[in-house]
PDB file of N, CA and C in Angstrom:
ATOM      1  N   UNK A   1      80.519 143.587 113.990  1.00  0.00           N
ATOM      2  CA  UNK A   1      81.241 142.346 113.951  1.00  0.00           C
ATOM      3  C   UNK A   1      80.407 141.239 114.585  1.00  0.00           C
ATOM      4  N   UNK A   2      79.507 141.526 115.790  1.00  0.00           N
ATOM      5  CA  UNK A   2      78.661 140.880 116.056  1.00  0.00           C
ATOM      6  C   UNK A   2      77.750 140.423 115.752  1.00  0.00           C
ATOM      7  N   UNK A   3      77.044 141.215 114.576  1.00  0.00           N
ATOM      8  CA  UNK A   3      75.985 140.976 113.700  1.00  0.00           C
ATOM      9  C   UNK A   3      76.504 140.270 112.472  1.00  0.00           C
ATOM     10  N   UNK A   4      77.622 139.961 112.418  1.00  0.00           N
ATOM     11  CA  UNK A   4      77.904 138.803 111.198  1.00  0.00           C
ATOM     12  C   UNK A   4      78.115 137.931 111.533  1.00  0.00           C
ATOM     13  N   UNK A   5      79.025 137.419 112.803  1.00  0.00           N
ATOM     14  CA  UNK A   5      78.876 136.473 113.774  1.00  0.00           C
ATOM     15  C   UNK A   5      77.401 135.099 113.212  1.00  0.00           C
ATOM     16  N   UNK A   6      75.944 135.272 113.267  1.00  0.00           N
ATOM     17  CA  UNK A   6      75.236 134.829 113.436  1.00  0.00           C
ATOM     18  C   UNK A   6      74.780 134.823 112.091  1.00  0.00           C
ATOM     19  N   UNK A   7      75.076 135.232 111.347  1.00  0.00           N
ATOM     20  CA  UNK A   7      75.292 135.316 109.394  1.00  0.00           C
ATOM     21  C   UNK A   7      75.660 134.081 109.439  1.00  0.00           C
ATOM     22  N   UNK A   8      77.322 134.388 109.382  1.00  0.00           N
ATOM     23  CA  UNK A   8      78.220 133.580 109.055  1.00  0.00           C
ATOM     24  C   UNK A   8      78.234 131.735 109.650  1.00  0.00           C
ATOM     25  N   UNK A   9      77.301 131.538 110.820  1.00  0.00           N
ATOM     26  CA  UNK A   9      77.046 130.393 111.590  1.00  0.00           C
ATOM     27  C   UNK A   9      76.019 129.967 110.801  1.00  0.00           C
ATOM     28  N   UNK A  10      74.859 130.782 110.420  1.00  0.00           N
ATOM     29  CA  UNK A  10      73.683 130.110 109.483  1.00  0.00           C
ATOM     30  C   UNK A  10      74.296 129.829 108.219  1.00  0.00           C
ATOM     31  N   UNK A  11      75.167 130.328 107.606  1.00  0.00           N
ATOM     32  CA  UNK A  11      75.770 129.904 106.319  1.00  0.00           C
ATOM     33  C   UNK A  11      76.169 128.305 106.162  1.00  0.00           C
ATOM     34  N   UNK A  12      77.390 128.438 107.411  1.00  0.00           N
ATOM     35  CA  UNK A  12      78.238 127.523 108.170  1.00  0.00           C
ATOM     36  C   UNK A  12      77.149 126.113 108.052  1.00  0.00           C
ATOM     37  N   UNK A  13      76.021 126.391 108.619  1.00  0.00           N
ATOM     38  CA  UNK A  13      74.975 125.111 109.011  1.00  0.00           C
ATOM     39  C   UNK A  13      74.326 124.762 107.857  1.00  0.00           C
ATOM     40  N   UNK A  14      74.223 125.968 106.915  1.00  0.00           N
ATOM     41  CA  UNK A  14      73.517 125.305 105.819  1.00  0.00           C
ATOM     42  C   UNK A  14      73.972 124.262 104.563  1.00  0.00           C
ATOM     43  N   UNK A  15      75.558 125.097 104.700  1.00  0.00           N
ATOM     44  CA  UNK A  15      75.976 124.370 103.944  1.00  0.00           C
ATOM     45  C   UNK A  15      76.352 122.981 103.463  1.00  0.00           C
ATOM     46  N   UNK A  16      76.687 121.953 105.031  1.00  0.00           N
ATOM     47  CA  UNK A  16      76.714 121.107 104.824  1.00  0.00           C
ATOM     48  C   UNK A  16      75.225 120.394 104.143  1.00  0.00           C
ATOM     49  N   UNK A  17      74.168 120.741 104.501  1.00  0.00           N
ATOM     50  CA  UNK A  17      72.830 120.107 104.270  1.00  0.00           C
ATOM     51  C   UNK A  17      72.722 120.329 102.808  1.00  0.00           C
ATOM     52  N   UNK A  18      73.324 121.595 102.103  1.00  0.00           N
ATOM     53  CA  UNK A  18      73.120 121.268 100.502  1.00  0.00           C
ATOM     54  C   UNK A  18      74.258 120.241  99.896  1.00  0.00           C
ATOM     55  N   UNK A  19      75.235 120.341 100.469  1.00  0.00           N
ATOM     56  CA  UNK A  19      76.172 119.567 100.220  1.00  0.00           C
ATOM     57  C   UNK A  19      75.504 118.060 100.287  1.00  0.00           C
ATOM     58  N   UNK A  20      74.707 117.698 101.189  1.00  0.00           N
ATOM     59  CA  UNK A  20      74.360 116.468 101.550  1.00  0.00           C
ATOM     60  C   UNK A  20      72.964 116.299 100.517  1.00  0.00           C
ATOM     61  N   UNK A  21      72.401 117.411  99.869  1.00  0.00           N
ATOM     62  CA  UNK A  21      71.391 117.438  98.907  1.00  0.00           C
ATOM     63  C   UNK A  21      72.038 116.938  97.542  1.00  0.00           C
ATOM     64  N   UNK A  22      72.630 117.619  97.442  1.00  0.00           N
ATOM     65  CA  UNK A  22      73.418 117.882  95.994  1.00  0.00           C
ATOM     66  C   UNK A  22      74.488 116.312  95.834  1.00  0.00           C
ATOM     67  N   UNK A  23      75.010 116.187  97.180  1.00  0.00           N
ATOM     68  CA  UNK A  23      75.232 114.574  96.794  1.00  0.00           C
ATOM     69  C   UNK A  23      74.222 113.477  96.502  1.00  0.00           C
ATOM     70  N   UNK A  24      73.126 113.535  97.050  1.00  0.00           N
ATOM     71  CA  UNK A  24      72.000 112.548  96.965  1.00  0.00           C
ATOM     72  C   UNK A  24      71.603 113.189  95.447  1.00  0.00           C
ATOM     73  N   UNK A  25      71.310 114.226  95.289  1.00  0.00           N
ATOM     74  CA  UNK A  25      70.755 114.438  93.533  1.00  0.00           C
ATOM     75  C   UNK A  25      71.763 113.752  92.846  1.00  0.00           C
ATOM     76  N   UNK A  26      73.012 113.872  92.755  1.00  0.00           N
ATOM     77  CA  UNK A  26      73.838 113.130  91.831  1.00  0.00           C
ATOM     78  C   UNK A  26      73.846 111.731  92.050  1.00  0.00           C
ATOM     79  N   UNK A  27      73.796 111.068  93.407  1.00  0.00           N
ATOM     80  CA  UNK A  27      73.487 109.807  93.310  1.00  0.00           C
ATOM     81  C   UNK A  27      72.285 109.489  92.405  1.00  0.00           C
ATOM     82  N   UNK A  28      70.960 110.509  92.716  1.00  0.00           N
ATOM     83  CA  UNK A  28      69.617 109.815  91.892  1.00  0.00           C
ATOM     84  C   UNK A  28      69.994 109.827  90.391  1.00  0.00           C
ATOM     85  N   UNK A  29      70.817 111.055  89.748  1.00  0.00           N
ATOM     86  CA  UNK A  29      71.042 111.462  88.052  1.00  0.00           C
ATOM     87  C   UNK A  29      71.598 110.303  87.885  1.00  0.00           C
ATOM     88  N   UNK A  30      72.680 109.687  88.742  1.00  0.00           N
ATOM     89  CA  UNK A  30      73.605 108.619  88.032  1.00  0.00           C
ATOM     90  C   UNK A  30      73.268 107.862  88.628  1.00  0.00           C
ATOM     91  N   UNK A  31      72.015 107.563  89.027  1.00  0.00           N
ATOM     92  CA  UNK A  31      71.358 105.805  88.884  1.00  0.00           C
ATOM     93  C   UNK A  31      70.583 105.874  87.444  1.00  0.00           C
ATOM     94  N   UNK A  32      69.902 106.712  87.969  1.00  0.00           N
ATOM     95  CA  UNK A  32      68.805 107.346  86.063  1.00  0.00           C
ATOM     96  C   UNK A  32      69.836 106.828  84.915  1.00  0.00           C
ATOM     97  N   UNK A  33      71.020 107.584  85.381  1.00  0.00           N
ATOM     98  CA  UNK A  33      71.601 107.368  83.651  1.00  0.00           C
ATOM     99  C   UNK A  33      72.428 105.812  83.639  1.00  0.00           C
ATOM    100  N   UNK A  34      72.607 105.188  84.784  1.00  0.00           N
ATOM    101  CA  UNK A  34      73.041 104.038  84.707  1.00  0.00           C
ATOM    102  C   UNK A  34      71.425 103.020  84.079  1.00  0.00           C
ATOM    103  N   UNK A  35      70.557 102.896  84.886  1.00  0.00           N
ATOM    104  CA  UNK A  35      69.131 102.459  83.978  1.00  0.00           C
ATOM    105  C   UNK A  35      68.742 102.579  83.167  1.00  0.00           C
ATOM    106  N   UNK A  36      69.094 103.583  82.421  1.00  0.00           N
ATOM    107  CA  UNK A  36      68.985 104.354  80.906  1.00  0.00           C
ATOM    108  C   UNK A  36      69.610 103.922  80.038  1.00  0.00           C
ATOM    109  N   UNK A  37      71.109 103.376  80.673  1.00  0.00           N
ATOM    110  CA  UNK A  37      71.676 102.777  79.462  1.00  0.00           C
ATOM    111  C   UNK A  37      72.236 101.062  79.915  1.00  0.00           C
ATOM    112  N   UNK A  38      71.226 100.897  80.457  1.00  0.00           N
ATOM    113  CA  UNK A  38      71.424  99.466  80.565  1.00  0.00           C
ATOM    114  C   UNK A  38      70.258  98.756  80.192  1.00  0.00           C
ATOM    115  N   UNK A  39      69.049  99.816  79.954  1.00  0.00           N
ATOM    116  CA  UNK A  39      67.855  99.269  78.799  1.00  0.00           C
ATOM    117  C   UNK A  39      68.129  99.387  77.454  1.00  0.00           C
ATOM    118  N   UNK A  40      69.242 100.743  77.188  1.00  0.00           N
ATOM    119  CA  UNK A  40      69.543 100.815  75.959  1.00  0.00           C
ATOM    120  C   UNK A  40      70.000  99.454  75.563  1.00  0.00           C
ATOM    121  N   UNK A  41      71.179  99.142  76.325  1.00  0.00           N
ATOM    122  CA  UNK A  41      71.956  98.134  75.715  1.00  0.00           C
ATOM    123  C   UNK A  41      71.422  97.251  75.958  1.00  0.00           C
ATOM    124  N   UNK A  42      70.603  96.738  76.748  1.00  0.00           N
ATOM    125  CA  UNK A  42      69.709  95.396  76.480  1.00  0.00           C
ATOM    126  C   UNK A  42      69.237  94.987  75.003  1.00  0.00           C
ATOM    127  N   UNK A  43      68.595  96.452  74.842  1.00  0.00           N
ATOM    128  CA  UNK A  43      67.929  96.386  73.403  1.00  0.00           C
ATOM    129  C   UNK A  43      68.823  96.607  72.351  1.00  0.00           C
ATOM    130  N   UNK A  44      70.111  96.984  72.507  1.00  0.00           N
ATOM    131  CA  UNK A  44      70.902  96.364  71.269  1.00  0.00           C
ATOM    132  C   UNK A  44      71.346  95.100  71.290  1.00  0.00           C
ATOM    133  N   UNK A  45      71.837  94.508  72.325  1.00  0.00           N
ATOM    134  CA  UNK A  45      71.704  93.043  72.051  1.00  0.00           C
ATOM    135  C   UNK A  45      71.146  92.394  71.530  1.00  0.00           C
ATOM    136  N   UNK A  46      69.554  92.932  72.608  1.00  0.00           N
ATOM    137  CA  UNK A  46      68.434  92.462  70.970  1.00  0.00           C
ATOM    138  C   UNK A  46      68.178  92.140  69.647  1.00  0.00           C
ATOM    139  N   UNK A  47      68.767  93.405  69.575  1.00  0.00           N
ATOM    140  CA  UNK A  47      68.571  93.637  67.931  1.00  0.00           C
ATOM    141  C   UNK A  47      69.998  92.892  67.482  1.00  0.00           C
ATOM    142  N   UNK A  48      70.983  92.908  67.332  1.00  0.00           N
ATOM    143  CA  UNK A  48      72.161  92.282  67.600  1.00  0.00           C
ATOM    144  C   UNK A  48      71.955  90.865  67.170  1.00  0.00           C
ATOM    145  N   UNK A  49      71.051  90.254  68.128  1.00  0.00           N
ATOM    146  CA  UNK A  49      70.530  88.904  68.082  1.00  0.00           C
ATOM    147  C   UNK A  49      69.791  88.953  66.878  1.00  0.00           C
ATOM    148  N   UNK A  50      68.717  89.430  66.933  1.00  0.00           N
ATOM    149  CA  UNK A  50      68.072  89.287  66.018  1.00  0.00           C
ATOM    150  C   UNK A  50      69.122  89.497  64.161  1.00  0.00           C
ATOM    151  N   UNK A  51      69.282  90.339  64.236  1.00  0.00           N
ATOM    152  CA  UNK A  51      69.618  90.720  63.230  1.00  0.00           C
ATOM    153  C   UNK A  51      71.295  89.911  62.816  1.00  0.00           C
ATOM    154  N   UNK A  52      71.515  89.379  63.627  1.00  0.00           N
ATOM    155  CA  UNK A  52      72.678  88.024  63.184  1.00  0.00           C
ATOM    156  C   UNK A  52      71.926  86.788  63.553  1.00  0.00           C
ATOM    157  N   UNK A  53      70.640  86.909  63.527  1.00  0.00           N
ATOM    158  CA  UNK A  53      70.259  85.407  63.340  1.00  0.00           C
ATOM    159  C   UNK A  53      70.643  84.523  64.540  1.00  0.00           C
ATOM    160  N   UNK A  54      70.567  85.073  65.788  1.00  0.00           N
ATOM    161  CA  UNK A  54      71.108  83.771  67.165  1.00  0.00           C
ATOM    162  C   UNK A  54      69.980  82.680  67.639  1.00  0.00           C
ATOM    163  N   UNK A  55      70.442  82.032  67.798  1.00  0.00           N
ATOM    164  CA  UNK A  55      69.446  81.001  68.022  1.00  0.00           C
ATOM    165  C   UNK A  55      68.409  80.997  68.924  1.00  0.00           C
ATOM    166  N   UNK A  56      67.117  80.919  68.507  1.00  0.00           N
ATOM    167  CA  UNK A  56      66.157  81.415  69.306  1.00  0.00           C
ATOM    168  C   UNK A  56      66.304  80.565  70.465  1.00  0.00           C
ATOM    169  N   UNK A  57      66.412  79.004  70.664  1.00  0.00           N
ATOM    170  CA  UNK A  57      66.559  78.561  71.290  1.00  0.00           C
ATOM    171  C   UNK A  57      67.398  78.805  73.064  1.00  0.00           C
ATOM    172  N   UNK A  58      68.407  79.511  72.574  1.00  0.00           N
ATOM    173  CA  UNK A  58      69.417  79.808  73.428  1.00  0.00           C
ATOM    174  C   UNK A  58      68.561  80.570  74.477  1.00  0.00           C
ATOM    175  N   UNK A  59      68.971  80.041  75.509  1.00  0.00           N
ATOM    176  CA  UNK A  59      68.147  80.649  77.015  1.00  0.00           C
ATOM    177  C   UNK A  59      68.346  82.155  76.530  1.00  0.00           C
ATOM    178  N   UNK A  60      70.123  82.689  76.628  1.00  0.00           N
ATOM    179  CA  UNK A  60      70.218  83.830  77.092  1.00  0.00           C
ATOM    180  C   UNK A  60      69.443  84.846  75.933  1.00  0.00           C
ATOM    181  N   UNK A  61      69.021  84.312  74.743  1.00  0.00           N
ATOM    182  CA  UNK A  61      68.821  84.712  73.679  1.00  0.00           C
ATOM    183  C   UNK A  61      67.293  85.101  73.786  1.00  0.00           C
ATOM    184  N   UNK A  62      66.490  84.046  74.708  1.00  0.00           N
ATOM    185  CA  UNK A  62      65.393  84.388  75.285  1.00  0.00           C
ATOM    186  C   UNK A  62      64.867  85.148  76.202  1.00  0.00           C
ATOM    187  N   UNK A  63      65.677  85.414  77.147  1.00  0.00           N
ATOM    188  CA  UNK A  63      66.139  86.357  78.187  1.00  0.00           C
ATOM    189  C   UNK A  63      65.936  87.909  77.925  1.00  0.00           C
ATOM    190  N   UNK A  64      67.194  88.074  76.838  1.00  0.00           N
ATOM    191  CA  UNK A  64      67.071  89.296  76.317  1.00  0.00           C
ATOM    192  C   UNK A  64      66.093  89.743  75.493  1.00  0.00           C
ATOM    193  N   UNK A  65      65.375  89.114  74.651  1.00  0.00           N
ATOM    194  CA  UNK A  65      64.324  89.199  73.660  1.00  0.00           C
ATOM    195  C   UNK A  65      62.810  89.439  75.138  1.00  0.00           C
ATOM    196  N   UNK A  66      62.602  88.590  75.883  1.00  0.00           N
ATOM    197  CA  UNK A  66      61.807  89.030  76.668  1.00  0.00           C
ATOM    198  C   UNK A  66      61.830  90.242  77.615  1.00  0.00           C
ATOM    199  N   UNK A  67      62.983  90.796  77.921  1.00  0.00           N
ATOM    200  CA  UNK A  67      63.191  91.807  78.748  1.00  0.00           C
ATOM    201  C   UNK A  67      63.221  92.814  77.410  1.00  0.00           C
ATOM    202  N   UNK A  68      63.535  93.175  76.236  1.00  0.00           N
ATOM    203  CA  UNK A  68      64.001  93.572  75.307  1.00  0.00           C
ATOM    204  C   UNK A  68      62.001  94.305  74.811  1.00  0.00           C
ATOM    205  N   UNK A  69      61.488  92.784  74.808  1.00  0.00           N
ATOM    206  CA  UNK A  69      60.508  93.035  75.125  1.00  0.00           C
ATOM    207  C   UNK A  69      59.149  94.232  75.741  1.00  0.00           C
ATOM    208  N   UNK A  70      59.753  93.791  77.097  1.00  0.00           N
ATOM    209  CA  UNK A  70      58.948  94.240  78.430  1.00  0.00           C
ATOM    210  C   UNK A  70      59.626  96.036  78.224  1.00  0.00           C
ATOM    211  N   UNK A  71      60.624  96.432  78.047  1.00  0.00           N
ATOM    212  CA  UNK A  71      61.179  97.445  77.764  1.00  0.00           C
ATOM    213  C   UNK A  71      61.160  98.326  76.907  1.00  0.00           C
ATOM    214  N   UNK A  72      60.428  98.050  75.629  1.00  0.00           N
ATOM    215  CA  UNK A  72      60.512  98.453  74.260  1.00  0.00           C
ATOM    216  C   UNK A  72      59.421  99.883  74.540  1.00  0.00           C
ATOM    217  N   UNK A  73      58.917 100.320  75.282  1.00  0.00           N
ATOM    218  CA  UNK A  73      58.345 101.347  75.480  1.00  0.00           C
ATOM    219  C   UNK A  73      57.331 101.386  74.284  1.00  0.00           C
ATOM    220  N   UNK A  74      56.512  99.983  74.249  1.00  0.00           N
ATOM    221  CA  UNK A  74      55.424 100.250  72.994  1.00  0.00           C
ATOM    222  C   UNK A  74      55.795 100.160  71.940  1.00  0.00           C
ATOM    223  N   UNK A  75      56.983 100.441  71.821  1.00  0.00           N
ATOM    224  CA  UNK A  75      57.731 100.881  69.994  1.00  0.00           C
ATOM    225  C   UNK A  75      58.628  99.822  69.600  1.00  0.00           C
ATOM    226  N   UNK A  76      58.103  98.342  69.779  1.00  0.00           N
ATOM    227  CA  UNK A  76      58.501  96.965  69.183  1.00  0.00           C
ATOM    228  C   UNK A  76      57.591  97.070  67.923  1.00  0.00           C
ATOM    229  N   UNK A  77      56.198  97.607  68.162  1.00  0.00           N
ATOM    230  CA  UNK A  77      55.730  97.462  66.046  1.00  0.00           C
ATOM    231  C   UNK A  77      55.237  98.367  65.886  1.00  0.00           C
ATOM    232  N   UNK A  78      55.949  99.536  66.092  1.00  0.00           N
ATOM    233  CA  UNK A  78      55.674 100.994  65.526  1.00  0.00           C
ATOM    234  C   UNK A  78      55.850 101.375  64.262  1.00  0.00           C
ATOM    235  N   UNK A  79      57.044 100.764  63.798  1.00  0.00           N
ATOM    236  CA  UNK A  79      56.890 100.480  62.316  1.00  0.00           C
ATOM    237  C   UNK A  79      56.675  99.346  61.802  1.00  0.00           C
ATOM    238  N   UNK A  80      55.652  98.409  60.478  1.00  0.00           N
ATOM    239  CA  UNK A  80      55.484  97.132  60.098  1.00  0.00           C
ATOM    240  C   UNK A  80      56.462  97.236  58.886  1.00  0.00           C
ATOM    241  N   UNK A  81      58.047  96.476  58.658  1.00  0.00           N
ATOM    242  CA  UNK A  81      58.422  96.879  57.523  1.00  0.00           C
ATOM    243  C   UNK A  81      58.722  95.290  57.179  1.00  0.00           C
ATOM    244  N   UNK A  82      58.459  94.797  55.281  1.00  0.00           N
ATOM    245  CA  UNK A  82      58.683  93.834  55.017  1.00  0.00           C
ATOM    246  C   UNK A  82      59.437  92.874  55.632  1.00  0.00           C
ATOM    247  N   UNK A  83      61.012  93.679  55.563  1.00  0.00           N
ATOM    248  CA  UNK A  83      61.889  92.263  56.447  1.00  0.00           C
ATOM    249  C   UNK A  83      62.155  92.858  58.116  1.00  0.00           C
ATOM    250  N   UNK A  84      61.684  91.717  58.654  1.00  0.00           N
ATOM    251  CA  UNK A  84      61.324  91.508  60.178  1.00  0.00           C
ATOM    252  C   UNK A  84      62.758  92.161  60.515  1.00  0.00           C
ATOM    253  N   UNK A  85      63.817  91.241  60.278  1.00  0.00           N
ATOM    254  CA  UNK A  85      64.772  91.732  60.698  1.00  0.00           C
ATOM    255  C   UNK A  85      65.482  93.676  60.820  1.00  0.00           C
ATOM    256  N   UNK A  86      64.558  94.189  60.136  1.00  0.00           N
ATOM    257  CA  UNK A  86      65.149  95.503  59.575  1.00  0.00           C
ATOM    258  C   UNK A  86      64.086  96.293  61.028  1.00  0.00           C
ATOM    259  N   UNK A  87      62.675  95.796  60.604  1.00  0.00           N
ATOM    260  CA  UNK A  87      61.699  96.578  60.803  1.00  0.00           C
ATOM    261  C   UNK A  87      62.416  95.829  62.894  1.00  0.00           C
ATOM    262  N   UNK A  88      62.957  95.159  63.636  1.00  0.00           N
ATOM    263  CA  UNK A  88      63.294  95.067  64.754  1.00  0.00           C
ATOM    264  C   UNK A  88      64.282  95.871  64.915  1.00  0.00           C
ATOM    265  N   UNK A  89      65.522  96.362  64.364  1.00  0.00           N
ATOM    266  CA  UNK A  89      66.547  97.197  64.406  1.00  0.00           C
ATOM    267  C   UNK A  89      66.424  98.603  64.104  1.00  0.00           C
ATOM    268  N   UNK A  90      64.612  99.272  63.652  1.00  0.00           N
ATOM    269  CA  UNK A  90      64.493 100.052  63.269  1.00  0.00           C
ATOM    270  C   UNK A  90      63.561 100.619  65.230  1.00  0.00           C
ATOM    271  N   UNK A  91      62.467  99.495  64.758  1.00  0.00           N
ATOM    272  CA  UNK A  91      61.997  99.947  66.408  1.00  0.00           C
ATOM    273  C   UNK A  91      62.570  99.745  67.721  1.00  0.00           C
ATOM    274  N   UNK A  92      63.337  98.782  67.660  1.00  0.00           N
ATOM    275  CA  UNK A  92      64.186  98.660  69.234  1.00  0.00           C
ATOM    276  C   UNK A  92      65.389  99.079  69.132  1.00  0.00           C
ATOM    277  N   UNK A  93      65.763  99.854  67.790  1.00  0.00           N
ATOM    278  CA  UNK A  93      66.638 100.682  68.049  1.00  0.00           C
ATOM    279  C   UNK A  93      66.524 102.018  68.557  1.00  0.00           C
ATOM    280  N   UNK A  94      65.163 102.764  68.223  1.00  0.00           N
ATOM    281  CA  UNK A  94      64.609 103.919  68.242  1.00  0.00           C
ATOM    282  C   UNK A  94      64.260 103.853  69.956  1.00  0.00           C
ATOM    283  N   UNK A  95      63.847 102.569  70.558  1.00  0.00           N
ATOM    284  CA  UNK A  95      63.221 102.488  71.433  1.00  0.00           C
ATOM    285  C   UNK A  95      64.699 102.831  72.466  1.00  0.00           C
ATOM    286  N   UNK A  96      65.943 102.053  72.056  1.00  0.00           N
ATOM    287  CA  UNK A  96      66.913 102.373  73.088  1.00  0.00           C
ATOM    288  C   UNK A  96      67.372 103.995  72.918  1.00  0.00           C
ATOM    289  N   UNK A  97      67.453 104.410  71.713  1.00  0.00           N
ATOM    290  CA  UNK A  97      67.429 106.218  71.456  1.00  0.00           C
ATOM    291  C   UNK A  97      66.535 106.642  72.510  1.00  0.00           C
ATOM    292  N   UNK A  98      64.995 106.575  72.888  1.00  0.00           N
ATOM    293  CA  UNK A  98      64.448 107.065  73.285  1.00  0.00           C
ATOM    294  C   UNK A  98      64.876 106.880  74.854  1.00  0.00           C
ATOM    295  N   UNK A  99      65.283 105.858  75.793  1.00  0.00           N
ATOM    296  CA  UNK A  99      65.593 105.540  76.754  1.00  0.00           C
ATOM    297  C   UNK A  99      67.251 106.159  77.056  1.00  0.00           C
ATOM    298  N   UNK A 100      68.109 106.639  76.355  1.00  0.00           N
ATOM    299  CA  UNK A 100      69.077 107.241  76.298  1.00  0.00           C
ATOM    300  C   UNK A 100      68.886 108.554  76.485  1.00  0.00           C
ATOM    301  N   UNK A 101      67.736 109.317  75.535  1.00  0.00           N
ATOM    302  CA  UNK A 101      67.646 110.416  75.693  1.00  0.00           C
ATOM    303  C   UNK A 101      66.650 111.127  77.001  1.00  0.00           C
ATOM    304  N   UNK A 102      65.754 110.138  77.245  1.00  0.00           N
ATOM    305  CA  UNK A 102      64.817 110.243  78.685  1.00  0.00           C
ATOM    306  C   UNK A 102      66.274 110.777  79.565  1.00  0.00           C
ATOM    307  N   UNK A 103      67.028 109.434  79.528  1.00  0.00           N
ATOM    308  CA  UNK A 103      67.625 109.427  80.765  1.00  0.00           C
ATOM    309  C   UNK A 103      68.435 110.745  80.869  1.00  0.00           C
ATOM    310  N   UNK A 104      69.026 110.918  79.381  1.00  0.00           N
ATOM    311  CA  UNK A 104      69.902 112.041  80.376  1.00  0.00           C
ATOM    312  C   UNK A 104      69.269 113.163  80.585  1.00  0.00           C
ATOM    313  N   UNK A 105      68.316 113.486  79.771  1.00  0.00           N
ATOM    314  CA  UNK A 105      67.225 114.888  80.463  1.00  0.00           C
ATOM    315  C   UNK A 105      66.927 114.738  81.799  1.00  0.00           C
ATOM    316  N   UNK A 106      66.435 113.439  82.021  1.00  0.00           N
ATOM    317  CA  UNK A 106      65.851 113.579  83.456  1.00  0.00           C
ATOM    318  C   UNK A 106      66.709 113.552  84.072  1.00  0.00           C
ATOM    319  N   UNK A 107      68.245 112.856  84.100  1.00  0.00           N
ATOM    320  CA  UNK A 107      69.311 113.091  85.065  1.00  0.00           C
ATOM    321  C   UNK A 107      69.613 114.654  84.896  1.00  0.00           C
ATOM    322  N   UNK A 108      69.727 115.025  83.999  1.00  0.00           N
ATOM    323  CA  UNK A 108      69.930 116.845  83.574  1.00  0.00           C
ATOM    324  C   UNK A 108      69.421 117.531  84.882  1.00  0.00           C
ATOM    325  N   UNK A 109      68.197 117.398  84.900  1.00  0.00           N
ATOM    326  CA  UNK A 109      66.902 118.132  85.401  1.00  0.00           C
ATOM    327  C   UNK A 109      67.149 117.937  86.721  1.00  0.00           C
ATOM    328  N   UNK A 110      67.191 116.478  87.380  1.00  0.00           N
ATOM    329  CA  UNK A 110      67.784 116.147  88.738  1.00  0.00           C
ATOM    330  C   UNK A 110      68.760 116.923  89.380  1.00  0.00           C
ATOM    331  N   UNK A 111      69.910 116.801  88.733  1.00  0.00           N
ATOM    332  CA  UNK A 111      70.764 117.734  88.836  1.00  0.00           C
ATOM    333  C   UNK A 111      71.291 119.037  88.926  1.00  0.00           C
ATOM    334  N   UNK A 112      70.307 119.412  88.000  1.00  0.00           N
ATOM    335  CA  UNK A 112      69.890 121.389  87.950  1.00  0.00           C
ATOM    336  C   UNK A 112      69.055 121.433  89.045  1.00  0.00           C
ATOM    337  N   UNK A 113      67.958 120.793  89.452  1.00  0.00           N
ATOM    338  CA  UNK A 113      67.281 121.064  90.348  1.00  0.00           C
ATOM    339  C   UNK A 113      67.969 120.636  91.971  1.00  0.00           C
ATOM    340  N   UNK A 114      68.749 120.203  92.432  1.00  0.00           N
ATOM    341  CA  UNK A 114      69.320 120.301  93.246  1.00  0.00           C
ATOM    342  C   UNK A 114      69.861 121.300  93.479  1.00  0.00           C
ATOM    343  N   UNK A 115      70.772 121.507  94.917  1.00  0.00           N
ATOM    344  CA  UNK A 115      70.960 122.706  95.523  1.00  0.00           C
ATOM    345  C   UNK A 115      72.569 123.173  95.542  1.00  0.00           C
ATOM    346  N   UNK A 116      72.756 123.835  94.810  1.00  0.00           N
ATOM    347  CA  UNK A 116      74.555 123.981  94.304  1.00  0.00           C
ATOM    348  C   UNK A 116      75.017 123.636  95.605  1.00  0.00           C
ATOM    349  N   UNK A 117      76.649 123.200  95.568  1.00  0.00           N
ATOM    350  CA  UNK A 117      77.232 122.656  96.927  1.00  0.00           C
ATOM    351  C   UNK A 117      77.515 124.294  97.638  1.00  0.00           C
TER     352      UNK A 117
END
């Protein structure tokens, strides 16, 4: 009975510390997947814009097209297709797919790799 005594206390101590792991991993997964889909949806706006014609002029219209931009993970002219409008809804659509699917693997992975509660 004595020899579980000192078991049962190391259990006792550890547990809170995975508990305190396993909360911080889920904080990091669900920042990941909050960033993940707030580039997505940047870049449908984008395309959005673009593809209803908004006025280039418009600040916010510039805003998003430059961040839309800076975000496109390379794959703004991955494909060259006749009408501009198609060939933008084809790559910055693919580009927010790809930022959707990063994210939740890597939140996945975060998460598995943390330390059960």
């Amino acid at each position: 009975m004595a020899e579980d005594r000192p078991k049962t206390e190391a259990k006792r101590r550890a547990t809170p510390t995975r508990s305190a792991a396993a909360r911080v991993a889920n904080g990091v997964a669900t920042a990941i997947l909050i960033v993940a889909r707030l580039a997505a949806a940047v870049l449908v706006v984008h395309v959005l814009f673009v593809v209803f014609s908004a006025n280039r002029a418009n600040r916010l219209v510039q805003v998003v097209g430059d961040l839309a931009n800076s975000i496109s993970l390379g794959l703004d002219d991955l494909f060259v297709l006749t009408d501009a409008r198609i060939g933008v809804l084809v790559n910055f659509g693919l580009a927010a797919l790809v930022w959707l699917v990063a994210g939740s693997i890597l939140a996945g992975l975060v998460r598995r790799l943390a330390p059960s509660r």
